[in-house]
Protein backbone atom coordinates (compact mmCIF):
# COMPACT_ATOMS: atom_id res chain seq x y z
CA UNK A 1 -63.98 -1.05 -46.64
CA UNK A 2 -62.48 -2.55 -49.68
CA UNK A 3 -62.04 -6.64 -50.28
CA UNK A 4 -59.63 -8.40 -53.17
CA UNK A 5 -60.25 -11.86 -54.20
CA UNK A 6 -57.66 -13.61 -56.17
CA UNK A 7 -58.17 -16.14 -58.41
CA UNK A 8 -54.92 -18.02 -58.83
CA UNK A 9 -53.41 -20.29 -61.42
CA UNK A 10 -49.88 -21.40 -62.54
CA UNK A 11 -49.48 -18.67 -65.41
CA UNK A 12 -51.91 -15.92 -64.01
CA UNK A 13 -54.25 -14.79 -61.64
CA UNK A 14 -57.58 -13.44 -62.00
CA UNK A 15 -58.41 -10.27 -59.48
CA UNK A 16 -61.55 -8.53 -57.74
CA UNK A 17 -61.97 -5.72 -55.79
CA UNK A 18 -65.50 -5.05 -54.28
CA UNK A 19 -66.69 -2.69 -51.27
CA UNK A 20 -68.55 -3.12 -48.15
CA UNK A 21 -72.29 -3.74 -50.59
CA UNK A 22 -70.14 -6.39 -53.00
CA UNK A 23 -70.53 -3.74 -56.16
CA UNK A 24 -67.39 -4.69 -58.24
CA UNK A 25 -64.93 -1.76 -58.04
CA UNK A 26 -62.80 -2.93 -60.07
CA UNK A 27 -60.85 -6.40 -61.94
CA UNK A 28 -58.02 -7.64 -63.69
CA UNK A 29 -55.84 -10.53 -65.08
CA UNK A 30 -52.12 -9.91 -63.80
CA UNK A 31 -49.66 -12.62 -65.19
CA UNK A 32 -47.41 -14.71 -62.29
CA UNK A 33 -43.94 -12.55 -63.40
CA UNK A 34 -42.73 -9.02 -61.18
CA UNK A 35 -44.83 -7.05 -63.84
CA UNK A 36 -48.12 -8.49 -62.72
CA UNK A 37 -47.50 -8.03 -58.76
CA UNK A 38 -46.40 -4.54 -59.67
CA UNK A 39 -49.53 -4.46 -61.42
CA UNK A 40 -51.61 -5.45 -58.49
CA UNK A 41 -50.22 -3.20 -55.85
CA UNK A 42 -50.79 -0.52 -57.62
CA UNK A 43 -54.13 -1.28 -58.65
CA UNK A 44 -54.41 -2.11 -54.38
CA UNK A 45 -52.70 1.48 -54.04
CA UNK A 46 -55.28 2.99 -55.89
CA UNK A 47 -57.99 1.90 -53.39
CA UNK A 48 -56.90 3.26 -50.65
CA UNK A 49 -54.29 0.54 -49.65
CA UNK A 50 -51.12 1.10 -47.47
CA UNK A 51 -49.30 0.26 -44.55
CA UNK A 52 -51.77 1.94 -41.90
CA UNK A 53 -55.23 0.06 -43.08
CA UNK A 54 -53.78 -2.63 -45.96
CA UNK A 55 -56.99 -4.48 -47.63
CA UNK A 56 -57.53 -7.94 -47.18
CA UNK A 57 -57.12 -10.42 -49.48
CA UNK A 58 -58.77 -13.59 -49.75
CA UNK A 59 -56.52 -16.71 -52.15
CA UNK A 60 -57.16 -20.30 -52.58
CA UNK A 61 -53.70 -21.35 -51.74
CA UNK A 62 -50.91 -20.88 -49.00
CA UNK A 63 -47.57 -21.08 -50.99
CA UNK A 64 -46.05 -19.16 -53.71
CA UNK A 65 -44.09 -15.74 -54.66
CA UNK A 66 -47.83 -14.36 -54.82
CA UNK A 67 -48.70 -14.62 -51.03
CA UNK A 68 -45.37 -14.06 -50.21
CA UNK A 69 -46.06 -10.13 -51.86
CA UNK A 70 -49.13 -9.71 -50.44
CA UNK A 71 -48.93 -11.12 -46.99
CA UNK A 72 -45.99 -7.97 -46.44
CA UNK A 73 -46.99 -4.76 -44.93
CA UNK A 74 -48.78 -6.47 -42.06
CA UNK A 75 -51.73 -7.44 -44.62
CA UNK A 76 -53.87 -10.05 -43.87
CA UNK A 77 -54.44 -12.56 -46.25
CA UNK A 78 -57.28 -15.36 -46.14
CA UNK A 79 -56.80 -18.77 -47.73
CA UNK A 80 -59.90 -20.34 -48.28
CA UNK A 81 -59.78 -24.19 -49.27
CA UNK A 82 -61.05 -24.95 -52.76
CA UNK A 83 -63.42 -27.23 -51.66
CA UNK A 84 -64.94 -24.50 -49.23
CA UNK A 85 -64.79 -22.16 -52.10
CA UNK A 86 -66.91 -24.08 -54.64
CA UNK A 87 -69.53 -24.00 -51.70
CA UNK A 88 -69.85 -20.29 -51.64
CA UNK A 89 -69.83 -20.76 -55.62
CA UNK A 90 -73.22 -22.17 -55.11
CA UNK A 91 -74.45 -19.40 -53.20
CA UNK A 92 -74.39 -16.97 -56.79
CA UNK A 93 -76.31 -19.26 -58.69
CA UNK A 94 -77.74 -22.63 -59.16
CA UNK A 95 -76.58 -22.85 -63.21
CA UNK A 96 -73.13 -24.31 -61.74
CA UNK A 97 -71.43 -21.63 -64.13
CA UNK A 98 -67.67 -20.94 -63.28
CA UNK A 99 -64.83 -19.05 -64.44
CA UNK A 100 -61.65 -17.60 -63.02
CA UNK A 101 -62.81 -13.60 -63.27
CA UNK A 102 -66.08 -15.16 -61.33
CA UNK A 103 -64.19 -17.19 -58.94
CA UNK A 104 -62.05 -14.35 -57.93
CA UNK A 105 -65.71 -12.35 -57.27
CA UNK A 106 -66.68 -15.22 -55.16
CA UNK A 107 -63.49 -15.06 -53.06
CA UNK A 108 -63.84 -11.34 -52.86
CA UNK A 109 -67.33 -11.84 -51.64
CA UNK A 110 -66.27 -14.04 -48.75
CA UNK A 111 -64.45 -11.32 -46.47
CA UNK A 112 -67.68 -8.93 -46.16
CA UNK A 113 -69.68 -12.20 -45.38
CA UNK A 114 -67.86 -14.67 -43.32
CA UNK A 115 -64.33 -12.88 -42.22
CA UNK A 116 -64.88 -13.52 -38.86
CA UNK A 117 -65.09 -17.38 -39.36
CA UNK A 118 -61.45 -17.61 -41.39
CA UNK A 119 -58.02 -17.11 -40.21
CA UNK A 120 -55.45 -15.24 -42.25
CA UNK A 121 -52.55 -16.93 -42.56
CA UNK A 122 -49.83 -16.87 -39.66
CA UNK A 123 -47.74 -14.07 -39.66
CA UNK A 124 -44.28 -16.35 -38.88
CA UNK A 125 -41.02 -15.00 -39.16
CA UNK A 126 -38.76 -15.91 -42.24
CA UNK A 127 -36.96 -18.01 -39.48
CA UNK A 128 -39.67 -19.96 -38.80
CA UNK A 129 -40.79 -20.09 -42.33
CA UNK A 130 -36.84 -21.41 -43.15
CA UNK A 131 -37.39 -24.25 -40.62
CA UNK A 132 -40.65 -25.21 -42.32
CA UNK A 133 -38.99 -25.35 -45.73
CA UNK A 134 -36.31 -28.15 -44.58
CA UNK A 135 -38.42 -29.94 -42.14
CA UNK A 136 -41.24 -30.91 -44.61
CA UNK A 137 -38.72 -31.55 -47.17
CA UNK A 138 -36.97 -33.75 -44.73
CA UNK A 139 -40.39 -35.48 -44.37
CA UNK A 140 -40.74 -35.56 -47.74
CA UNK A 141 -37.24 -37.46 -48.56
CA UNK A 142 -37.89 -39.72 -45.77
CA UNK A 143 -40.85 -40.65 -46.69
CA UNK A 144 -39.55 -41.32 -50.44
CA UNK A 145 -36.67 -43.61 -48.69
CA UNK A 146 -39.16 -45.58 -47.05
CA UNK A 147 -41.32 -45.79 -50.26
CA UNK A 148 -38.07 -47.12 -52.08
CA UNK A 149 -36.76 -49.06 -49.48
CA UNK A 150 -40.22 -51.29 -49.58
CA UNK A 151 -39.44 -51.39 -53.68
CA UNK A 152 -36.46 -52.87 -53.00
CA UNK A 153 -37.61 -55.35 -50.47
CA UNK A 154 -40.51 -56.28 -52.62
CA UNK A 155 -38.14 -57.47 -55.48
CA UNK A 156 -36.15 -59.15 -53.13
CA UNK A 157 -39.07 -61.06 -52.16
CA UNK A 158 -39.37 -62.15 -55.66
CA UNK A 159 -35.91 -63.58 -56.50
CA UNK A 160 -33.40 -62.95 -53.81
CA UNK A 161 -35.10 -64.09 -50.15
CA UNK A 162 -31.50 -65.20 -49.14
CA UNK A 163 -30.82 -61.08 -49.07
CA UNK A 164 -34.39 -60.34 -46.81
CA UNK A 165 -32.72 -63.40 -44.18
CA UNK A 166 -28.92 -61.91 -44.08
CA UNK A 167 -30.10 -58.52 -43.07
CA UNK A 168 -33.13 -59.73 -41.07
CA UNK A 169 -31.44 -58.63 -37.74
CA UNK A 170 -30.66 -55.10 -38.61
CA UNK A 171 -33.65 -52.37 -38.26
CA UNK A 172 -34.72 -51.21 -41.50
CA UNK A 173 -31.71 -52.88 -43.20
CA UNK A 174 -32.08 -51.77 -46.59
CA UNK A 175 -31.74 -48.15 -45.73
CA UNK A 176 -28.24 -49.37 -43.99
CA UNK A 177 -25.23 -48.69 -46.02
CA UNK A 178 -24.06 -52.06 -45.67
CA UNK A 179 -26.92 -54.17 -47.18
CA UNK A 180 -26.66 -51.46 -49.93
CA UNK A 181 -23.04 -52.32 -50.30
CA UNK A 182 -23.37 -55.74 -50.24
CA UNK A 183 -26.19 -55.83 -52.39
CA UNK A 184 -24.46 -54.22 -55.19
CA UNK A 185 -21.20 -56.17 -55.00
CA UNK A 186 -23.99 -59.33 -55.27
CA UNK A 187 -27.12 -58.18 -56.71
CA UNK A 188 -28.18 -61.83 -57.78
CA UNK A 189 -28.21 -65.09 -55.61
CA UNK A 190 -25.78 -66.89 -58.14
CA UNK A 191 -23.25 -63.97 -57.04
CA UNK A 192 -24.37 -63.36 -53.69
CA UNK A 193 -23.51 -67.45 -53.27
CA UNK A 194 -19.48 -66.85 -54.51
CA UNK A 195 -18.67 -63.85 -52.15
CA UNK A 196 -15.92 -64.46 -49.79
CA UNK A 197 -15.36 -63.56 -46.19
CA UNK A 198 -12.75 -60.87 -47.26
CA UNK A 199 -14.99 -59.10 -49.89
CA UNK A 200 -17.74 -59.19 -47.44
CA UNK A 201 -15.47 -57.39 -44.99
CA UNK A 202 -14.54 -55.11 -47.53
CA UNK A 203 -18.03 -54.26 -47.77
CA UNK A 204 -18.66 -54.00 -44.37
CA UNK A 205 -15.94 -51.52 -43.78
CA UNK A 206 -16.89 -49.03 -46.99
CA UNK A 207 -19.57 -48.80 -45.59
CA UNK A 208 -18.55 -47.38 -42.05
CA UNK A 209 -18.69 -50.43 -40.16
CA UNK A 210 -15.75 -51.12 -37.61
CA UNK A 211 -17.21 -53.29 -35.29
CA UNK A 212 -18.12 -57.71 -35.32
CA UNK A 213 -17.04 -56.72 -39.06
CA UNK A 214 -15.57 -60.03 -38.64
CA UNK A 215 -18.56 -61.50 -37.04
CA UNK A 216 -20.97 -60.18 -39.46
CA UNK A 217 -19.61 -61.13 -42.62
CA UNK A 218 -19.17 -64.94 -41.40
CA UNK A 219 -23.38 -64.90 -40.46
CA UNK A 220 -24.20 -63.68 -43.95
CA UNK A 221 -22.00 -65.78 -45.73
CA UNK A 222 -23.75 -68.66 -44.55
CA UNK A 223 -27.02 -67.28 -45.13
CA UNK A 224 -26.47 -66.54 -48.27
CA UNK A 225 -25.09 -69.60 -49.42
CA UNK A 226 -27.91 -71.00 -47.97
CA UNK A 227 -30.72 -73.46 -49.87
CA UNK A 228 -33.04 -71.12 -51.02
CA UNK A 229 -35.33 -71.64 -54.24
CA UNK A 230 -34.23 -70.12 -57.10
CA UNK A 231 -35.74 -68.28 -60.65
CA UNK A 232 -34.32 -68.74 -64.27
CA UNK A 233 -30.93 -67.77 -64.32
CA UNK A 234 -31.84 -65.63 -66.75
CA UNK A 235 -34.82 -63.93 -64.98
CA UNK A 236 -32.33 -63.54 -62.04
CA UNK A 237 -29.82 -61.64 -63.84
CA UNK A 238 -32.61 -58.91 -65.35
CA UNK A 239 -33.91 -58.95 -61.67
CA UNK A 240 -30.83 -58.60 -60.74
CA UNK A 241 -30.33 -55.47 -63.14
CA UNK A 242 -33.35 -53.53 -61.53
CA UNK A 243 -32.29 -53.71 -58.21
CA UNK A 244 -29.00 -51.57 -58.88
CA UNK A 245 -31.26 -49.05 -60.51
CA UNK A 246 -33.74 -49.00 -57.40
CA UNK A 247 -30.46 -48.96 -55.38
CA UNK A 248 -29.19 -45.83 -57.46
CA UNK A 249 -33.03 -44.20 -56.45
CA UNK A 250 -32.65 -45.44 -52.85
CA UNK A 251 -28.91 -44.14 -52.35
CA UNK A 252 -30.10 -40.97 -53.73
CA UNK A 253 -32.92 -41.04 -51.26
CA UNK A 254 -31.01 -41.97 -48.22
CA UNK A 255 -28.22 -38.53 -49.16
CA UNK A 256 -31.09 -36.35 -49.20
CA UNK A 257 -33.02 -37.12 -46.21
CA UNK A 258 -29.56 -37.26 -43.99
CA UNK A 259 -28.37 -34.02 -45.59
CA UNK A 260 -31.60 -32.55 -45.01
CA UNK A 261 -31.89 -33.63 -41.59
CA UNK A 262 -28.75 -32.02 -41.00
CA UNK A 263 -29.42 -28.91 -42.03
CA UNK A 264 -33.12 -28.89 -40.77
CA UNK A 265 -31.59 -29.19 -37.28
CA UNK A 266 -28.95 -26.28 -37.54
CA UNK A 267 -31.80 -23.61 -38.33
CA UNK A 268 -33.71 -25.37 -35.72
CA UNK A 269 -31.43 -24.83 -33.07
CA UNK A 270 -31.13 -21.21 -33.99
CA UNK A 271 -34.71 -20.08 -33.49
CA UNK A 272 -35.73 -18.97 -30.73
CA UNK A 273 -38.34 -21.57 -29.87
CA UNK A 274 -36.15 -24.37 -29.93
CA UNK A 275 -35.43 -24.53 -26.50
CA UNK A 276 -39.05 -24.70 -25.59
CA UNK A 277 -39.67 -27.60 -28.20
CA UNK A 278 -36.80 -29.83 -26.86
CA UNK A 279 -37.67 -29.22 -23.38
CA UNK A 280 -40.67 -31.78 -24.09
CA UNK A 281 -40.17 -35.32 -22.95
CA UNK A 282 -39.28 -37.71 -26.34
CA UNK A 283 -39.16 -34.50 -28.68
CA UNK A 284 -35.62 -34.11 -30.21
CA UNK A 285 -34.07 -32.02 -32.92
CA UNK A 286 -36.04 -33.45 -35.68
CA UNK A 287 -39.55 -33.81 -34.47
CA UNK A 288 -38.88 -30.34 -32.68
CA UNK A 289 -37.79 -28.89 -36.06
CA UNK A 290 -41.24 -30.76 -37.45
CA UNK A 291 -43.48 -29.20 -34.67
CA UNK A 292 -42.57 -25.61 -35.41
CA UNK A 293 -42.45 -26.10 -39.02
CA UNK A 294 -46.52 -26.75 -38.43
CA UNK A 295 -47.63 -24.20 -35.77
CA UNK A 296 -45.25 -21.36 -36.78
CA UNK A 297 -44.04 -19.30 -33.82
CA UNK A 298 -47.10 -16.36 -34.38
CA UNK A 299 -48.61 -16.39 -31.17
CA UNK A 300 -52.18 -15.62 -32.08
CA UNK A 301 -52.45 -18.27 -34.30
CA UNK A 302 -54.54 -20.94 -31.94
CA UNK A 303 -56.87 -19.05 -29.56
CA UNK A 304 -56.49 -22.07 -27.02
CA UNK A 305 -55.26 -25.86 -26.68
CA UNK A 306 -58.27 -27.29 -27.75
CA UNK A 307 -57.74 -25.20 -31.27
CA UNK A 308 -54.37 -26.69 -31.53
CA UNK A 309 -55.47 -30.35 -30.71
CA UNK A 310 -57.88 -30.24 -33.36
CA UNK A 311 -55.34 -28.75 -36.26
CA UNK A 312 -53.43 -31.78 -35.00
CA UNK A 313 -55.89 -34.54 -35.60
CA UNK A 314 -55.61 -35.61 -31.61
CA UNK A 315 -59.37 -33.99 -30.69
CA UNK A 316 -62.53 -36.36 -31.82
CA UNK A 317 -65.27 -34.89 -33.91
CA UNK A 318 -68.59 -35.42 -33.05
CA UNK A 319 -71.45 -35.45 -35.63
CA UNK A 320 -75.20 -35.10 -33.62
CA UNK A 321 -78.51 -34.96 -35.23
CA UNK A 322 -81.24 -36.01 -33.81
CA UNK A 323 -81.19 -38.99 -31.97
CA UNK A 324 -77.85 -39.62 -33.80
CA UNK A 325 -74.66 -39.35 -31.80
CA UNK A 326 -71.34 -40.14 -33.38
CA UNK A 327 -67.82 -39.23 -31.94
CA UNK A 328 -65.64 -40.02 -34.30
CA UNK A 329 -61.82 -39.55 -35.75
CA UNK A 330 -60.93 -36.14 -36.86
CA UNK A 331 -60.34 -36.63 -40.78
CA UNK A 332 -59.50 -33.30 -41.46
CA UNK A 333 -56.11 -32.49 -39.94
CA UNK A 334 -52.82 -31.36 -40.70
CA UNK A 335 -51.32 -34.58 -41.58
CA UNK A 336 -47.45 -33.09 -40.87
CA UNK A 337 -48.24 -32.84 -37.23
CA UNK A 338 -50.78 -35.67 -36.59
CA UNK A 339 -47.68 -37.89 -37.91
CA UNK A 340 -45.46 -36.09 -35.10
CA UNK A 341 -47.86 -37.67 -32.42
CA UNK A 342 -47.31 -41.12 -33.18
CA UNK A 343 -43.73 -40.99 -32.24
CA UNK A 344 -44.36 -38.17 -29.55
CA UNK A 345 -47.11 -38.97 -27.31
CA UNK A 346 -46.97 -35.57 -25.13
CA UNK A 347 -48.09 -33.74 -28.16
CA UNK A 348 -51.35 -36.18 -28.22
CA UNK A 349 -52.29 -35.59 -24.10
């Protein structure tokens, strides 16, 4: 049986092919363009590879046009994490010598060794893999808006408390259109102290709002004119300054994770799998769309539910030696879904 390792790197990739005894058959350095993968399937072809009995491949990473190519064709390819591969590293020699043609030897050298301890990666369906794509960039941006919005509430803090106190009653209020409105209109106490009921109620209503407009804009015009302490006029107005850039970053933020939301749940709803997702008590579009994004819809991925708890973080890791007994939290996890179970506690039980 033949076995390719694949070094890979940005520009190019480093390849081995050895046999069943680990004699080097063959290598090469292919660069990351359509030249270089045409490059390595043939020099695959030439061992014997096609669609009947396609030769494994073992890669240090997930992602990329790369394993797209070669996880086609039914193949199954390995990825080994970098940390587990400078372990085997150690196994050829004690000098602590490396290089990319060696490293891709080393990764070939894993499948004839330890194949049966590593899972090729899930064969999902480009559906599936499409839901992934938004939902973890969905994460991503909401994550970013939540970095951003605590930016903006720091500075706040620093100049503009009267700001923190007017929205104090709203949940996350500086992800709100209408703080963002309002804070641009006054992005300095001095100003914030000179707005009028109307302008406030201008604000209010750019920003969607239709009801208490009337309400609302009376409450935080007497917060803000409120007796706060105050900086140097001067200091205030270059504070003042930074906040509309962070509220250019934030605005930007908030767009992206609602747009990608939006979209997230319309491929979602149009796999398969969705139906089973949302049938789970306190899972809805987006944590469904979150869920599949992170166990992929190939069934023979997770062997059982204790497999699945334990990719989620939810299963406790015990370390015994000895008289030594530990059971501990799982640190190694897919960080994606462990986040899911904080909001979803079915996922955790």
């Amino acid at each position: 049986m033949i076995y390719c390792g694949v070094d890979w790197a940005e520009s190019h990739h480093d390849v081995a092919l050895i046999n069943d005894a680990g004699e080097l058959l063959a290598k090469r350095r292919i660069m990351d363009d359509v030249e270089g993968y045409k490059i390595l399937t043939d020099l695959l072809a030439d061992y014997g590879d096609g669609p009947d009995d396609p030769i494994p491949v073992c890669i240090e990473t997930t992602r990329g046009l790369l394993v797209a190519l070669l996880n086609q064709c039914g193949r199954k390819v390995y990825a080994i994490n970098p940390m587990a591969a400078s372990r085997y590293r150690d196994r050829h020699g004690v000098s602590r010598k490396k290089s990319d043609p060696g490293d891709a030897l080393v990764l070939a050298n894993i499948l004839p060794t330890d194949m049966h301890v590593h899972r090729p990666i899930p064969a999902d369906t480009p559906q599936a893999r499409a839901v992934a794509v938004l939902a973890r960039a969905q994460q991503d941006a909401q994550w970013n808006r939540q970095q951003m919005s605590n930016q903006v509430r720091s500075l706040l803090r620093e100049y503009y408390p009267a700001a923190l106190d007017a929205f104090a009653t709203w949940t996350n209020p500086l992800t709100r259109l209408e703080a963002r409105e309002i804070l641009r209109l006054a992005p300095t106490p001095a100003k914030g102290a000179t707005l009028t009921i109307a302008q406030l109620r201008a604000a209010l209503a750019r920003a969607g709002r239709s009801r208490g407009i009337e309400a609302t804009a009376e409450r935080i015009k007497g917060v803000l004119r409120g007796d706060y302490a105050h900086q140097p006029r001067v200091v205030e107005d270059a504070m003042g300054a930074q906040l509309l850039g962070l509220l250019r970053q934030l605005d930007a933020a908030c767009i992206a994770a609602d747009e990608l939301a939006s979209q997230a749940e319309t491929v979602f709803r149009e796999h398969p799998d969705s139906k089973i997702m949302l049938s789970f008590p306190g899972i809805g579009p987006q944590l469904g769309a979150r869920i599949l994004a992170e166990i992929g819809d190939d069934r023979t991925r997770f062997s059982d539910a204790r497999t699945l708890k334990a990719y989620a973080g939810s299963a406790p890791i015990t370390r015994a030696s000895g008289k030594k007994h530990h059971v501990g939290r799982r640190m190694v996890k897919n960080d994606r879904l462990n986040h899911v179970g904080y909001t979803c506690m079915p996922l955790g039980e």
